[in-house]
Protein backbone atom coordinates (compact mmCIF):
# COMPACT_ATOMS: atom_id res chain seq x y z
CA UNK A 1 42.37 -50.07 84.93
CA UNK A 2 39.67 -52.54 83.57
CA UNK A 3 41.67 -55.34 81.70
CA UNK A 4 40.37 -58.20 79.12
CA UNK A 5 38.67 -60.22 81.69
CA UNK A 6 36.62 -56.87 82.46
CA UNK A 7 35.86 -55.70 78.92
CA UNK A 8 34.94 -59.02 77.85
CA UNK A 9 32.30 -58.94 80.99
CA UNK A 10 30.71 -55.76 79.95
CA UNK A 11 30.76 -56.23 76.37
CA UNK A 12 28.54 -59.17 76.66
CA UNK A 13 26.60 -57.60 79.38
CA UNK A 14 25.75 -54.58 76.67
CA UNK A 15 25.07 -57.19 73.97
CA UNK A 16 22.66 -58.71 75.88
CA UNK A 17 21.32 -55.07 76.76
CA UNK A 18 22.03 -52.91 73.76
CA UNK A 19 21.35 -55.72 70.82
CA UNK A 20 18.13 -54.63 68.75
CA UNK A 21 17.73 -51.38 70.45
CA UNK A 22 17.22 -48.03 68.59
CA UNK A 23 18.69 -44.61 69.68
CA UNK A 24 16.17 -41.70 70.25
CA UNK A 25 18.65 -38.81 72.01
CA UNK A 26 22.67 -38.30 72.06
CA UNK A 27 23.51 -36.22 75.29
CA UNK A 28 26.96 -35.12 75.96
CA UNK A 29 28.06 -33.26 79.49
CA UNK A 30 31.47 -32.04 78.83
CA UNK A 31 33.56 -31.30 75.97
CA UNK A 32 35.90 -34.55 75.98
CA UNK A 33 37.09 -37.32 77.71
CA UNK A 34 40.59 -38.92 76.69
CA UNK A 35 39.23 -37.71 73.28
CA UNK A 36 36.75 -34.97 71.99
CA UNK A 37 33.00 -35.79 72.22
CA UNK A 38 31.92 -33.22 69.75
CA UNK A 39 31.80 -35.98 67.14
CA UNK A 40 29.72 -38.17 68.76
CA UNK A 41 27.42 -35.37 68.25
CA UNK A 42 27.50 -34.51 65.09
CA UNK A 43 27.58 -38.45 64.42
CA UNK A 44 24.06 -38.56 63.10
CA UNK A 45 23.10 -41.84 65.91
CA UNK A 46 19.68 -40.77 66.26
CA UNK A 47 17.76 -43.96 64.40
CA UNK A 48 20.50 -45.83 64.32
CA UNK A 49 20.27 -49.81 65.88
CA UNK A 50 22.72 -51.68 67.92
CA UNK A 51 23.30 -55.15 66.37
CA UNK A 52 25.36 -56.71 69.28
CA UNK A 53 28.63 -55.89 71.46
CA UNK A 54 31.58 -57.20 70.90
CA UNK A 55 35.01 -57.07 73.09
CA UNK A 56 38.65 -56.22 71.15
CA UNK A 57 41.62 -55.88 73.50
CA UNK A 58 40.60 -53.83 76.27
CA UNK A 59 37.65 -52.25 74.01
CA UNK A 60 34.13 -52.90 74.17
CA UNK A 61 32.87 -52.33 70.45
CA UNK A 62 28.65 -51.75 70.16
CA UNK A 63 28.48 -52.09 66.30
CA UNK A 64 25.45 -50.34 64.54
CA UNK A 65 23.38 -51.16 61.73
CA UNK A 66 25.08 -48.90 59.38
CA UNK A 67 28.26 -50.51 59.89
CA UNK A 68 29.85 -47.87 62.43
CA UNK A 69 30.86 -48.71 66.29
CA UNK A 70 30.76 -47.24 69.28
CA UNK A 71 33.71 -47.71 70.41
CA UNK A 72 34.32 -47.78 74.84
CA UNK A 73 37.55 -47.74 76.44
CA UNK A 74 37.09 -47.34 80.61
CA UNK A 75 40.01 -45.70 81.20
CA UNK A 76 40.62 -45.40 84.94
CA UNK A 77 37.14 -45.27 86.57
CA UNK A 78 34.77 -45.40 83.56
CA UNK A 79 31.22 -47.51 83.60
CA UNK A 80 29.12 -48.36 81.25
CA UNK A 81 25.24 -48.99 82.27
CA UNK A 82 21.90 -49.58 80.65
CA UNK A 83 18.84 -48.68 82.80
CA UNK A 84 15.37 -46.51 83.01
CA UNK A 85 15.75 -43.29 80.71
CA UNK A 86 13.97 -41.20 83.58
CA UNK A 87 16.38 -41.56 86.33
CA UNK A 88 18.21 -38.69 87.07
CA UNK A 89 21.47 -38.55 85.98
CA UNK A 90 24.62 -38.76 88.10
CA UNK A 91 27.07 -36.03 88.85
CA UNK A 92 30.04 -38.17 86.22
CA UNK A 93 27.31 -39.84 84.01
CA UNK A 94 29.29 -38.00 80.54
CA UNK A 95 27.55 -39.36 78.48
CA UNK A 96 23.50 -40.16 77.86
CA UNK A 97 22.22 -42.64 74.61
CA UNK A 98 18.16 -42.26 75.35
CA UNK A 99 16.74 -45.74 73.66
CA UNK A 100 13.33 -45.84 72.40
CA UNK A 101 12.43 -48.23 74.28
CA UNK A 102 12.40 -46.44 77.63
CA UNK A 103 15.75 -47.58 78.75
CA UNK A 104 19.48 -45.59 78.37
CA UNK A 105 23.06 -46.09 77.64
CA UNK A 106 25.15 -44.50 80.15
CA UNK A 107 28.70 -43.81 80.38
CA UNK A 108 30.29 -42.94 84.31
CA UNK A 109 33.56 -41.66 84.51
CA UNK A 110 34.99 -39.48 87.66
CA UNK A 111 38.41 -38.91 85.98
CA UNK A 112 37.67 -38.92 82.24
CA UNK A 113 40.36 -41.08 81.77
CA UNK A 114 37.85 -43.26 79.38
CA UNK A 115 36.50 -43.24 75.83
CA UNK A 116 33.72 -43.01 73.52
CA UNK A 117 33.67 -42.67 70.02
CA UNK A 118 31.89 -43.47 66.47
CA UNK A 119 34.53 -45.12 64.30
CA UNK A 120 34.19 -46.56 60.72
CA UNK A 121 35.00 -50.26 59.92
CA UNK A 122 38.05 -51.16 59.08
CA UNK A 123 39.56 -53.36 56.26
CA UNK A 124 39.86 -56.37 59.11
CA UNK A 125 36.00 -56.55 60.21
CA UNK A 126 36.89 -53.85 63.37
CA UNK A 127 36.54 -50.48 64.18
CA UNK A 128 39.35 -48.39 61.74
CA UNK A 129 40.65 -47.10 64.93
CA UNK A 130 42.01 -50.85 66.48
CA UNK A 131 44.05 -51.58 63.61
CA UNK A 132 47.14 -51.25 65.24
CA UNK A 133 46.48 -53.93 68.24
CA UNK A 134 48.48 -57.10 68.38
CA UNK A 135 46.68 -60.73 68.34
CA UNK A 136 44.16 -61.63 70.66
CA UNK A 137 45.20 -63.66 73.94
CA UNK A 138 42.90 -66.02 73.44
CA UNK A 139 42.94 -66.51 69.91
CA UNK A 140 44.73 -69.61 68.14
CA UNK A 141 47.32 -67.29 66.77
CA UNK A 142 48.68 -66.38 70.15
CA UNK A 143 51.33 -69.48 70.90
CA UNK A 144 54.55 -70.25 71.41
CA UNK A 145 55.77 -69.82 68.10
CA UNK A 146 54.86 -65.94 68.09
CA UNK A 147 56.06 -65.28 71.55
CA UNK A 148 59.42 -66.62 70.85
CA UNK A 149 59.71 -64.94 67.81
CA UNK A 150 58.78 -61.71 69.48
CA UNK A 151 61.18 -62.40 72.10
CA UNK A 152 64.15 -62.10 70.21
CA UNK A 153 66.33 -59.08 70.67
CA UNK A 154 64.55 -58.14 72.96
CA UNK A 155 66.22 -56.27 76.25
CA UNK A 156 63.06 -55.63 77.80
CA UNK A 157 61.12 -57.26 80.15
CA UNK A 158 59.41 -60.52 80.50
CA UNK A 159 56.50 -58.59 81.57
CA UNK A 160 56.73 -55.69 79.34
CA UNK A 161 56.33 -58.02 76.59
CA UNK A 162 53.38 -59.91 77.77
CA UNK A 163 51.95 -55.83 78.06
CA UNK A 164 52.46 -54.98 74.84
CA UNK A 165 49.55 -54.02 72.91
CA UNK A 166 51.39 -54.35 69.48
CA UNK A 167 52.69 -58.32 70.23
CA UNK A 168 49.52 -59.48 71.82
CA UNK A 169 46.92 -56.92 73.04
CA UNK A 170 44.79 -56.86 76.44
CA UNK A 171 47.40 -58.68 78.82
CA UNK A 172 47.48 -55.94 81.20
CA UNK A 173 49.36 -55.70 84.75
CA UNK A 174 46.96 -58.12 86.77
CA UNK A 175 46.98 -60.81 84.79
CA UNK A 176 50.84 -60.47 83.52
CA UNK A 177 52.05 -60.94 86.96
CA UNK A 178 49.53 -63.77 87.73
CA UNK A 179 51.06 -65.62 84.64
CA UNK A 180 54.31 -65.15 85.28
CA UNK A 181 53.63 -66.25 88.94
CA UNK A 182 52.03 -69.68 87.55
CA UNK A 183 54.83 -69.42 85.04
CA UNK A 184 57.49 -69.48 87.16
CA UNK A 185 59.18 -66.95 85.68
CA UNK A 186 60.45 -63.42 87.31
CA UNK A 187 58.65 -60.56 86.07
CA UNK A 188 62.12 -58.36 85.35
CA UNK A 189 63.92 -61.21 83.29
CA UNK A 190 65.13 -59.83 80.04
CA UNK A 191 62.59 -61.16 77.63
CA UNK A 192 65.14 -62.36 74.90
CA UNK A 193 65.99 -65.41 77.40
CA UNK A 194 63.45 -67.01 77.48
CA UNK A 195 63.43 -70.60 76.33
CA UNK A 196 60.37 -71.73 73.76
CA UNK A 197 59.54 -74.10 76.22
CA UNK A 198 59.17 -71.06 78.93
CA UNK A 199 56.88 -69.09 75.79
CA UNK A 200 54.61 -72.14 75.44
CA UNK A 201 54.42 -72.30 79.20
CA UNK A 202 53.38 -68.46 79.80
CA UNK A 203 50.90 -69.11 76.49
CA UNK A 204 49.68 -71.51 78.40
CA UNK A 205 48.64 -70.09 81.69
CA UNK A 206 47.79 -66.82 80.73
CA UNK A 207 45.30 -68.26 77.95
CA UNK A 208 44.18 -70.30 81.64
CA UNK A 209 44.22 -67.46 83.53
CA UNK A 210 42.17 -65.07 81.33
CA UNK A 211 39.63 -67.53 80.70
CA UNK A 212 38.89 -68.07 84.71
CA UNK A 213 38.97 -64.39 85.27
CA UNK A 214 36.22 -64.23 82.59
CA UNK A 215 34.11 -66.52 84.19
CA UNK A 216 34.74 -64.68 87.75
CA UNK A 217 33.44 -61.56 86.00
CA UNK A 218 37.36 -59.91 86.03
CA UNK A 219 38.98 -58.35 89.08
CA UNK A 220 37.64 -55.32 91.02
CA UNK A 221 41.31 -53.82 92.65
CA UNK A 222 39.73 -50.58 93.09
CA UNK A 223 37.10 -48.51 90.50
CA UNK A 224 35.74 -51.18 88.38
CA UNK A 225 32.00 -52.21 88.28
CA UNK A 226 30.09 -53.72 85.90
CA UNK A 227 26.93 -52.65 83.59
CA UNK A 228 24.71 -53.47 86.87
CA UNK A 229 26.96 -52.13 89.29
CA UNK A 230 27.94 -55.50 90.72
CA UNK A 231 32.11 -55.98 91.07
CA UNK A 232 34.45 -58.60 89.83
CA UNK A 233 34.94 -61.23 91.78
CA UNK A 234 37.88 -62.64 90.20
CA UNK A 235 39.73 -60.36 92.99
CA UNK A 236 39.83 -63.50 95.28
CA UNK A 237 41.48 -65.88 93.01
CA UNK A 238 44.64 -63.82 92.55
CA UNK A 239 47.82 -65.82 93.79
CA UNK A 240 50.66 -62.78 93.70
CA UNK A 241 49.06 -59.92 92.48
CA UNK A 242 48.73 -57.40 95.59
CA UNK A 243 49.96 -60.61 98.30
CA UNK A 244 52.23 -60.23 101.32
CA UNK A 245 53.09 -63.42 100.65
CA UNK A 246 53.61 -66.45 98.52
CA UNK A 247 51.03 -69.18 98.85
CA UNK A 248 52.90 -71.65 97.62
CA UNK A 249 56.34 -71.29 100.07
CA UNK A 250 55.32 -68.57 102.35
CA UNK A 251 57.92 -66.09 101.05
CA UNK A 252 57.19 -62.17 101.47
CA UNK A 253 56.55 -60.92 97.90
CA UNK A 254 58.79 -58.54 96.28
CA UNK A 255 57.92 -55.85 93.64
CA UNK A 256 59.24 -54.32 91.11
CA UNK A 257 58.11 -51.15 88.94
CA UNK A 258 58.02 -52.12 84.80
CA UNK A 259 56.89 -49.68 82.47
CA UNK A 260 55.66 -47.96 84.99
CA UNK A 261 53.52 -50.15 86.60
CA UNK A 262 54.47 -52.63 89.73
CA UNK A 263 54.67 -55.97 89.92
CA UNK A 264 54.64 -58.45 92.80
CA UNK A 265 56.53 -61.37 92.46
CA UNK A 266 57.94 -64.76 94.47
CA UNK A 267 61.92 -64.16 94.86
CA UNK A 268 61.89 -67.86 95.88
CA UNK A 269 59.45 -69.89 93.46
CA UNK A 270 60.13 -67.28 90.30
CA UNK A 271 63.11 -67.08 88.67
């Protein structure tokens, strides 16, 4: 499942493609993805300019010139691409924006795991329906302080934490176990023990991490691609996620399944 490092990638592949363009045609293929696409519609887009792309947790938001967003969520196996209006469209291709200038918007997704929807602004500057997500990674307002306060009393997981969306949103399962490798710190630990110290430490690295996987263009594991088709190459950076072994002491990895998804981790240099 696309992660930060990915959504930031196409967001500001689609500002660079969408920004200043004008929507002629809505085309919808099937009656929903995750959600229903019968609003999008009866949305009223046709006229309607894109004034940039934007990323919010694992969201890419195209904001309009009436203050409304569409909002993209890629689910699984969902794409997002902007390219000649005439080419025939693809068996998955859900949904079709026709531009006027010749080009389209189009959203790929073989299990319709993925979203697209109009949403109104909320009272915080976003889309109303990303008003429940937790602090941004890479924002000043994610540090120690918060992590250790969110910590507390807490009996689940290191790792858990670090996932959830209402503490600090878009850390998913890739880059949680590549912080917590650079971290030092097991995956499974009960996150109420950790030391501020270890907080400002995993702050640290996964603030590091995210950052390099932007600039790598995010990890392709398996489905992801970006808005020209080309993959992430971030893939070949990763230090635990999906290794055999360590490459820092040569130990076999272990994993471990967390809220549902696994983790690889060092038995020897994590603890």
């Amino acid at each position: 499942m696309p992660e930060l490092p990915e959504a930031e990638t196409v967001a500001r592949a689609l500002d660079r493609a969408l920004k200043g363009k004008t929507i002629a045609r809505v085309e919808v293929f099937l009656p929903k993805l995750r959600t229903s696409l019968a609003p999008l519609m009866k949305a009223g887009l046709e006229g309607r300019t894109f004034v940039g792309c934007r990323r919010r947790a694992r969201y890419a938001v195209a904001d309009l010139d009436d203050g409304r967003a569409l909002v993209l969520h890629f689910g699984m196996t969902g794409v997002a691409r902007v390219d000649a209006a005439d080419r025939p469209r693809r068996k998955h291709e859900h949904v079709v924006i026709t531009l006027t200038n010749g080009q389209a918007f189009r959203f790929e997704d073989p299990r319709r795991f993925g979203l697209v929807e109009v949403q109104p602004p909320g009272s915080d500057g976003w889309p109303a329906g990303l008003a429940d997500l937790g602090v941004e990674p890479l924002s000043r307002a994610f540090d120690a302080d918060l992590l250790f306060r969110a910590s507390r009393d807490r009996k689940k997981s290191v790792k858990e934490l670090l996932m959830d969306n209402a503490v600090v949103t878009g850390i998913g399962n890739i880059y949680a176990a590549e912080t917590l490798f650079a971290s030092g710190i097991r995956p499974q630990r009960r996150a109420c023990r950790l030391t501020r110290a270890e907080c400002a430490t995993l702050v640290h690295h996964a603030k590091r991490i995210l950052r390099l996987a932007i600039r790598w263009g995010g990890t392709t594991v398996s489905d992801f691609h970006h808005v020209d088709g080309s993959e992430g190459k971030f893939a070949q950076k990763l230090k635990i996620y999906g290794q055999k072994a360590c490459p820092v002491c040569g130990t076999p990895t272990a994993r471990v399944v967390l809220g549902g998804r696994t983790s690889w981790f060092c038995p020897k240099c994590q603890h």
